[in-house]
PDB file of N, CA and C in Angstrom:
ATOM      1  N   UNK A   1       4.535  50.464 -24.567  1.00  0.00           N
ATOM      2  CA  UNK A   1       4.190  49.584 -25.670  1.00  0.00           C
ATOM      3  C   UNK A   1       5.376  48.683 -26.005  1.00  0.00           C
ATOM      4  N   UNK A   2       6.705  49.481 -26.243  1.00  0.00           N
ATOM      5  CA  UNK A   2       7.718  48.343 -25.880  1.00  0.00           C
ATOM      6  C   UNK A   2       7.679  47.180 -25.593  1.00  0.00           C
ATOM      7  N   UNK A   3       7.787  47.487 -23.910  1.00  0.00           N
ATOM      8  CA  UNK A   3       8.016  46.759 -22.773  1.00  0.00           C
ATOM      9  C   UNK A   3       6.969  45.401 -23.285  1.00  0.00           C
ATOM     10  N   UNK A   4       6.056  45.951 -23.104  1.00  0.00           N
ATOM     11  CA  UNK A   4       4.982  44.987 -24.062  1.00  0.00           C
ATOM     12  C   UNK A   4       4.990  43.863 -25.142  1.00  0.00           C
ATOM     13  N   UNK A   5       5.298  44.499 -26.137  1.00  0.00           N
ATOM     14  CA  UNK A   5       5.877  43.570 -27.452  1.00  0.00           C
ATOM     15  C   UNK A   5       7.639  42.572 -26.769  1.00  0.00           C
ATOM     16  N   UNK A   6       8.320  42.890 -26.113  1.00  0.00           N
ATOM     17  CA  UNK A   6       9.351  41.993 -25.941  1.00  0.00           C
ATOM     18  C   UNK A   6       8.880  41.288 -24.928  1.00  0.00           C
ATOM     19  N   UNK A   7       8.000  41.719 -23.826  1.00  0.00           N
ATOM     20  CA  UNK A   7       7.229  40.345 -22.785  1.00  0.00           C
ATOM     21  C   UNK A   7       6.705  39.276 -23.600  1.00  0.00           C
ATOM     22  N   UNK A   8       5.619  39.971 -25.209  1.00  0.00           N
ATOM     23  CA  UNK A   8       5.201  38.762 -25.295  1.00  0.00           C
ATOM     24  C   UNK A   8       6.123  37.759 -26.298  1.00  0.00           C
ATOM     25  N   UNK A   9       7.275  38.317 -26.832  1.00  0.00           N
ATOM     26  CA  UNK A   9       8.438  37.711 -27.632  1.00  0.00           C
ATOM     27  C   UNK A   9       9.331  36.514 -26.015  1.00  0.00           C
ATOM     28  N   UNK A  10       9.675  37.093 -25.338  1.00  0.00           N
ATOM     29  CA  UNK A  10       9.661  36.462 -23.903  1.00  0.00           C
ATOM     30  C   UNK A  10       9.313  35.467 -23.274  1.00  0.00           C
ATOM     31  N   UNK A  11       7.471  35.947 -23.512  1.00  0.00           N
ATOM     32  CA  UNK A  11       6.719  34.563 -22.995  1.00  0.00           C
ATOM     33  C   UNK A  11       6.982  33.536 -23.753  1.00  0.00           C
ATOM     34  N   UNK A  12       6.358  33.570 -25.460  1.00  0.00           N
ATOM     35  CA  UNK A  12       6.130  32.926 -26.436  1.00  0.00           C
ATOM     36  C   UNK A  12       7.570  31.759 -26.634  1.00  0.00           C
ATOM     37  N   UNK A  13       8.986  32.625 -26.120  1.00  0.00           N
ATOM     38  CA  UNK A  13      10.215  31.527 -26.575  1.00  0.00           C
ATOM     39  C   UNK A  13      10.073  30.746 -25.007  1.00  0.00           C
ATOM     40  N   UNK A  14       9.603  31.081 -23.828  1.00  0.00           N
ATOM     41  CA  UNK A  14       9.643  30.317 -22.673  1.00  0.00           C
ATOM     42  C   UNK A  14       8.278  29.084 -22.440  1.00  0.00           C
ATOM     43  N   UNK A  15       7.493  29.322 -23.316  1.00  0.00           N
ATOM     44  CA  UNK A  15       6.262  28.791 -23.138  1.00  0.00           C
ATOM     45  C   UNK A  15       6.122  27.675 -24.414  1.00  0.00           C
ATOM     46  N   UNK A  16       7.019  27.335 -24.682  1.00  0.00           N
ATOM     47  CA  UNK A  16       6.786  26.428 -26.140  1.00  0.00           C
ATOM     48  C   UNK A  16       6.161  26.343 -27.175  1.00  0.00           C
ATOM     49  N   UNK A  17       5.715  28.041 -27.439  1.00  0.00           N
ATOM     50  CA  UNK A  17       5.205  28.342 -28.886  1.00  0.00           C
ATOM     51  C   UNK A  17       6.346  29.029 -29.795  1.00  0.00           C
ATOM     52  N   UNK A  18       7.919  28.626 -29.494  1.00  0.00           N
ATOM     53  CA  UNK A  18       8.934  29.147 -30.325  1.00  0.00           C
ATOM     54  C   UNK A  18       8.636  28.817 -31.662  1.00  0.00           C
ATOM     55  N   UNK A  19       7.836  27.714 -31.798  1.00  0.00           N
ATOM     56  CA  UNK A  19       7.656  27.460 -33.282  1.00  0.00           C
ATOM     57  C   UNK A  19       6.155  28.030 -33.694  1.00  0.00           C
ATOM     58  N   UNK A  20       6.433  29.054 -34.573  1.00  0.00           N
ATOM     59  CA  UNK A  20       5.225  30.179 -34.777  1.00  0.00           C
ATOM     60  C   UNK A  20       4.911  29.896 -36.192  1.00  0.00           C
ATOM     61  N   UNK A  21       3.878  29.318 -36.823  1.00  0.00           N
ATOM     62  CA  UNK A  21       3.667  28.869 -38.370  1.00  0.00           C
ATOM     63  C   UNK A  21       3.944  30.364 -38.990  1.00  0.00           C
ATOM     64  N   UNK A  22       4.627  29.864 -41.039  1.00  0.00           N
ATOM     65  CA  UNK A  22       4.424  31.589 -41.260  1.00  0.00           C
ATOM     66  C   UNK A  22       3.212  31.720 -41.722  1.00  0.00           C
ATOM     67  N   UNK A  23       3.181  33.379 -41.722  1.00  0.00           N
ATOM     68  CA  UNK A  23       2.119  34.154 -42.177  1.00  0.00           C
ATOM     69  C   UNK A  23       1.826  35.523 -41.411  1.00  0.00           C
ATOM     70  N   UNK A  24       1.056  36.179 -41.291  1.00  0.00           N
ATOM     71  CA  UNK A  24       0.641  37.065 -40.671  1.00  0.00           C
ATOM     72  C   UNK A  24      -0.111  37.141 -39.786  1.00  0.00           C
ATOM     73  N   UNK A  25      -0.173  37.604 -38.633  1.00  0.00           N
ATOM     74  CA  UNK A  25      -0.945  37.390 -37.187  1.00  0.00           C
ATOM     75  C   UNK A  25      -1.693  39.210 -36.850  1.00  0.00           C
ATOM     76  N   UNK A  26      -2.903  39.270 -36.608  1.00  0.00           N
ATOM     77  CA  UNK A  26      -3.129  40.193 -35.489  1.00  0.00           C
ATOM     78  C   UNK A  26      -2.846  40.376 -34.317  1.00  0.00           C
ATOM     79  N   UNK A  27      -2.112  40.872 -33.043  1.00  0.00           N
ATOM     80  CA  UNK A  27      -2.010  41.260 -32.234  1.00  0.00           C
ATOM     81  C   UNK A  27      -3.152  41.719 -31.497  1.00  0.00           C
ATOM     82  N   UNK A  28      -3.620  41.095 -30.356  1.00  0.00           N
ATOM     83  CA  UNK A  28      -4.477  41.877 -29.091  1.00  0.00           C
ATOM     84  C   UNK A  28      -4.162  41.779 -27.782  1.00  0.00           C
ATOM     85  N   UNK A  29      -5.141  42.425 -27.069  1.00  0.00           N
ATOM     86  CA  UNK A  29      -4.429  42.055 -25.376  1.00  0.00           C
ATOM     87  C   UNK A  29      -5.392  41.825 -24.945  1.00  0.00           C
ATOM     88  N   UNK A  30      -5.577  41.708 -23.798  1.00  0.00           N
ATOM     89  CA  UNK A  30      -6.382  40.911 -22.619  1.00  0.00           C
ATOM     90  C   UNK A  30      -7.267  42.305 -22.352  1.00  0.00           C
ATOM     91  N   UNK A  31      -6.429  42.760 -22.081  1.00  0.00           N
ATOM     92  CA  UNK A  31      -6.490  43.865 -21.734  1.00  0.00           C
ATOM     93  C   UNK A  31      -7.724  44.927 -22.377  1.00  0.00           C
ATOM     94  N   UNK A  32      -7.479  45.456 -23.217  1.00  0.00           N
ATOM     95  CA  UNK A  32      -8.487  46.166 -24.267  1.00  0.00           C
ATOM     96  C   UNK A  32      -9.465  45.167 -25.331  1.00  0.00           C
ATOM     97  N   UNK A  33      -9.525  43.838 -24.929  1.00  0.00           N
ATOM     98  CA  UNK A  33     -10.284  42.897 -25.311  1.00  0.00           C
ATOM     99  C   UNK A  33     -10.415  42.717 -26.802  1.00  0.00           C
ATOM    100  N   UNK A  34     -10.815  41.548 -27.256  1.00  0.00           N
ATOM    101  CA  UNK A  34     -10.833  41.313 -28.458  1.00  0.00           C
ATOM    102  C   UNK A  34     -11.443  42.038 -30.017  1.00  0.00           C
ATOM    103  N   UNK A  35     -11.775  42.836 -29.543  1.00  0.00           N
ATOM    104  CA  UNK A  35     -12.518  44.135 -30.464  1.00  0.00           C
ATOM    105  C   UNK A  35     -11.117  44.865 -30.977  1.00  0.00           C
ATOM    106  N   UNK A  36     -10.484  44.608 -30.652  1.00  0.00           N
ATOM    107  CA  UNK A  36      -8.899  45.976 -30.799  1.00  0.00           C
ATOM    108  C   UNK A  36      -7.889  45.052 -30.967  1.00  0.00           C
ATOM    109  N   UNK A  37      -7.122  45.718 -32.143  1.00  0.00           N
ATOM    110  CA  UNK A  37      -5.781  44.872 -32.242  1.00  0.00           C
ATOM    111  C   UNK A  37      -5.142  45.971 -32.381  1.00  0.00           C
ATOM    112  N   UNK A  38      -3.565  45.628 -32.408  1.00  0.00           N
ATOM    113  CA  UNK A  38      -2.463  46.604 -32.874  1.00  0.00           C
ATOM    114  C   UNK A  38      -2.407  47.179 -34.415  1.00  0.00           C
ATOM    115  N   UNK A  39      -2.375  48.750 -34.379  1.00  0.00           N
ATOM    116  CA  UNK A  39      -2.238  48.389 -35.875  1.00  0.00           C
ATOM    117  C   UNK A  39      -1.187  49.743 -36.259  1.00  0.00           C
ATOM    118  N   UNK A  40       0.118  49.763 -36.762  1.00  0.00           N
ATOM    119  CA  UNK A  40       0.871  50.886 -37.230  1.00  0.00           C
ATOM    120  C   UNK A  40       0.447  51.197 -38.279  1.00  0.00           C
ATOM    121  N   UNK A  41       1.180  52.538 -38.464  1.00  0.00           N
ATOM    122  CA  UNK A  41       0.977  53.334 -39.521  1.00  0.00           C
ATOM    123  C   UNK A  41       2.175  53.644 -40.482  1.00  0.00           C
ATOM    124  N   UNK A  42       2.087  54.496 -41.249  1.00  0.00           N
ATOM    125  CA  UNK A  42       3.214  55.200 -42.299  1.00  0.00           C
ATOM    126  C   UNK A  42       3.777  56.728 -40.865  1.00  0.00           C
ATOM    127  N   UNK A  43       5.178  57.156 -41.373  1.00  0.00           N
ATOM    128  CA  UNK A  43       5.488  58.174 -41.108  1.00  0.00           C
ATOM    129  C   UNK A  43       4.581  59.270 -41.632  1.00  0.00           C
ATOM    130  N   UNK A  44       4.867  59.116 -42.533  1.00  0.00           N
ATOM    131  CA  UNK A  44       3.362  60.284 -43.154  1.00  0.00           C
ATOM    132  C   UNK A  44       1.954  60.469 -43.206  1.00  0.00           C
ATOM    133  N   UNK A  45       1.760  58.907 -41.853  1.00  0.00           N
ATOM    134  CA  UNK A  45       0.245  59.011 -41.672  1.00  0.00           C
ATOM    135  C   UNK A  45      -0.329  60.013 -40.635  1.00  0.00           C
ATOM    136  N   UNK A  46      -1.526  59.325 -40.311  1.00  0.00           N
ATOM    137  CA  UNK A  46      -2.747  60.639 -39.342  1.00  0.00           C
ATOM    138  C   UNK A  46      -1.931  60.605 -37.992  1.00  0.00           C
ATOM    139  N   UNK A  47      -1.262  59.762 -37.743  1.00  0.00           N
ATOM    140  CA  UNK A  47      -0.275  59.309 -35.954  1.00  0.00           C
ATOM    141  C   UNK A  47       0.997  59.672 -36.300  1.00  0.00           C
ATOM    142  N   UNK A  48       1.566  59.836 -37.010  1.00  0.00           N
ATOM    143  CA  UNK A  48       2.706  59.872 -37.118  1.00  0.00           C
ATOM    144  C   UNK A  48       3.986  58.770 -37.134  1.00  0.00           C
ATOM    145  N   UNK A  49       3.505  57.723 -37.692  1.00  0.00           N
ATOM    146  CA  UNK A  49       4.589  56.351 -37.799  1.00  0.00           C
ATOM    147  C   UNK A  49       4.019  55.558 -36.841  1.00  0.00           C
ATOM    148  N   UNK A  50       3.227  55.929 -35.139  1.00  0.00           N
ATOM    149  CA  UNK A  50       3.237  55.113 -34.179  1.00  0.00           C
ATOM    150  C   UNK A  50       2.639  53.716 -34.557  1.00  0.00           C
ATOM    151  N   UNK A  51       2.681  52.749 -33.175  1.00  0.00           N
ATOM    152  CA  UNK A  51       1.586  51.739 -33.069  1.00  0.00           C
ATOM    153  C   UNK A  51       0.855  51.864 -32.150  1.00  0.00           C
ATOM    154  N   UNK A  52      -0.798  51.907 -32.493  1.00  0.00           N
ATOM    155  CA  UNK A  52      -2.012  51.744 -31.628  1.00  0.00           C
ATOM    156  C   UNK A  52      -2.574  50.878 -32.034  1.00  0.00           C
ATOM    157  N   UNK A  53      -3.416  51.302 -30.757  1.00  0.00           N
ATOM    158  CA  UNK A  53      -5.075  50.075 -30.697  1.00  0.00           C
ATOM    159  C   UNK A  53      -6.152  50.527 -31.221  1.00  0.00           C
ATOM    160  N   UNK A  54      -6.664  49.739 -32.121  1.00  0.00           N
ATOM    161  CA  UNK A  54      -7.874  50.629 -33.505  1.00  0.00           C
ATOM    162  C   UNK A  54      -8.657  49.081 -33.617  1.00  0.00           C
ATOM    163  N   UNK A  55      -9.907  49.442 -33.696  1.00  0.00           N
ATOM    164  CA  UNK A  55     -10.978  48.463 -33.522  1.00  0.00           C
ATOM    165  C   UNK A  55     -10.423  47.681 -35.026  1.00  0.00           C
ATOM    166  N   UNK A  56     -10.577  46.110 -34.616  1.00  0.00           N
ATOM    167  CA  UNK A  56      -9.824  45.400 -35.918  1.00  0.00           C
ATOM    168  C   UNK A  56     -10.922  45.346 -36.786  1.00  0.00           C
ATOM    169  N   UNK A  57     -10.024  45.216 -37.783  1.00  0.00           N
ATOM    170  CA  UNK A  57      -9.985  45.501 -39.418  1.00  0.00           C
ATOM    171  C   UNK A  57      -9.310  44.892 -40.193  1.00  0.00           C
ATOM    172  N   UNK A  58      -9.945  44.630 -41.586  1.00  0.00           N
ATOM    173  CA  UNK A  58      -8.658  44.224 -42.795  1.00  0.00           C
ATOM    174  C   UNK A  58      -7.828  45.037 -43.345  1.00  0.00           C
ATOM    175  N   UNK A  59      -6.943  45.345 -42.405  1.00  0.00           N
ATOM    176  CA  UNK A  59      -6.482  45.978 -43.377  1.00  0.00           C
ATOM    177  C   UNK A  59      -4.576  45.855 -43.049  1.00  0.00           C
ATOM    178  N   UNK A  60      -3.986  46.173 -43.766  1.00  0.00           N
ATOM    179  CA  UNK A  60      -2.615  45.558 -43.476  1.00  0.00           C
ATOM    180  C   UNK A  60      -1.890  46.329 -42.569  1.00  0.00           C
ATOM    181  N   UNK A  61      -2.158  47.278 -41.852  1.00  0.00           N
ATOM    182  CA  UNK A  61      -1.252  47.697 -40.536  1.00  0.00           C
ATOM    183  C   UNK A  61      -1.673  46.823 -39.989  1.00  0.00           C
ATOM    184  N   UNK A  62      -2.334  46.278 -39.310  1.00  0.00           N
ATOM    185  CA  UNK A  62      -2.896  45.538 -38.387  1.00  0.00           C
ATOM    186  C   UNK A  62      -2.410  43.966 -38.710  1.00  0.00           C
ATOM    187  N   UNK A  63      -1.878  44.002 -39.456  1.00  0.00           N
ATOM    188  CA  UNK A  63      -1.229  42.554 -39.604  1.00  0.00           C
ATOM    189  C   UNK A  63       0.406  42.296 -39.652  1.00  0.00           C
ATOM    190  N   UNK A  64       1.004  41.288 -38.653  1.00  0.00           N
ATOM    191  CA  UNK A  64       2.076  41.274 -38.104  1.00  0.00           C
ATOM    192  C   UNK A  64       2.516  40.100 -38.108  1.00  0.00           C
ATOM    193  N   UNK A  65       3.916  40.337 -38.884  1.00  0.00           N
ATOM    194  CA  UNK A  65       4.757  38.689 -38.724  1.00  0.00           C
ATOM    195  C   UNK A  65       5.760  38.569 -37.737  1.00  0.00           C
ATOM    196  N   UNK A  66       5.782  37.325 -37.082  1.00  0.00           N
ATOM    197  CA  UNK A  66       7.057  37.052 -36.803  1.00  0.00           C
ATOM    198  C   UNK A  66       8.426  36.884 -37.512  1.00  0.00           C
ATOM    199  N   UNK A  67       9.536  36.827 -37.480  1.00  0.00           N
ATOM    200  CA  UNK A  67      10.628  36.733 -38.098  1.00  0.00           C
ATOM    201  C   UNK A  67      11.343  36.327 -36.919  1.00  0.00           C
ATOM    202  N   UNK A  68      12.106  34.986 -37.104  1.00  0.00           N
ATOM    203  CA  UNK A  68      13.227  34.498 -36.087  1.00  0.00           C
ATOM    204  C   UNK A  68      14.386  34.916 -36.661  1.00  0.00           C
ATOM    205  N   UNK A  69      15.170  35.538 -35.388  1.00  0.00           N
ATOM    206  CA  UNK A  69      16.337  36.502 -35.511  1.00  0.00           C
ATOM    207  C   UNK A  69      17.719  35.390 -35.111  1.00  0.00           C
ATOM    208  N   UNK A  70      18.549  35.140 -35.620  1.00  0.00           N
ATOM    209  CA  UNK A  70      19.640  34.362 -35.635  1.00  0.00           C
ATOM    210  C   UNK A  70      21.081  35.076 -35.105  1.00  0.00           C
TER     211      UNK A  70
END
């Protein structure tokens, strides 16, 4: 999952979407298709802190900002 999240930080600064509007974004992949986004949890949740793929929803794990790192 890593490896993952810094490919698409990777692509995104090589591909000329470095400029990312703010706000909050869902995450999906190609892969497990548009029904599923990323969504973390609390340490004290049902997973234990991780990030998975959970059929999308409103709800705020599942929503993810960028932040440019200087």
């Amino acid at each position: 999952m890593r490896f993952s999240i810094i490919a698409l930080f990777l692509l995104m600064s090589f591909s000329g979407f470095a400029q990312i509007e703010e706000g909050h974004y869902r995450l999906k992949t190609q892969f497990r298709g548009s029904g599923e986004c990323l969504e973390g949890n609390k340490m004290d949740g049902s997973k234990g802190g991780t990030a998975f793929m959970d059929k999308c929803q409103n709800v705020s794990g599942q929503l993810w900002k960028f932040e440019r790192v200087r």
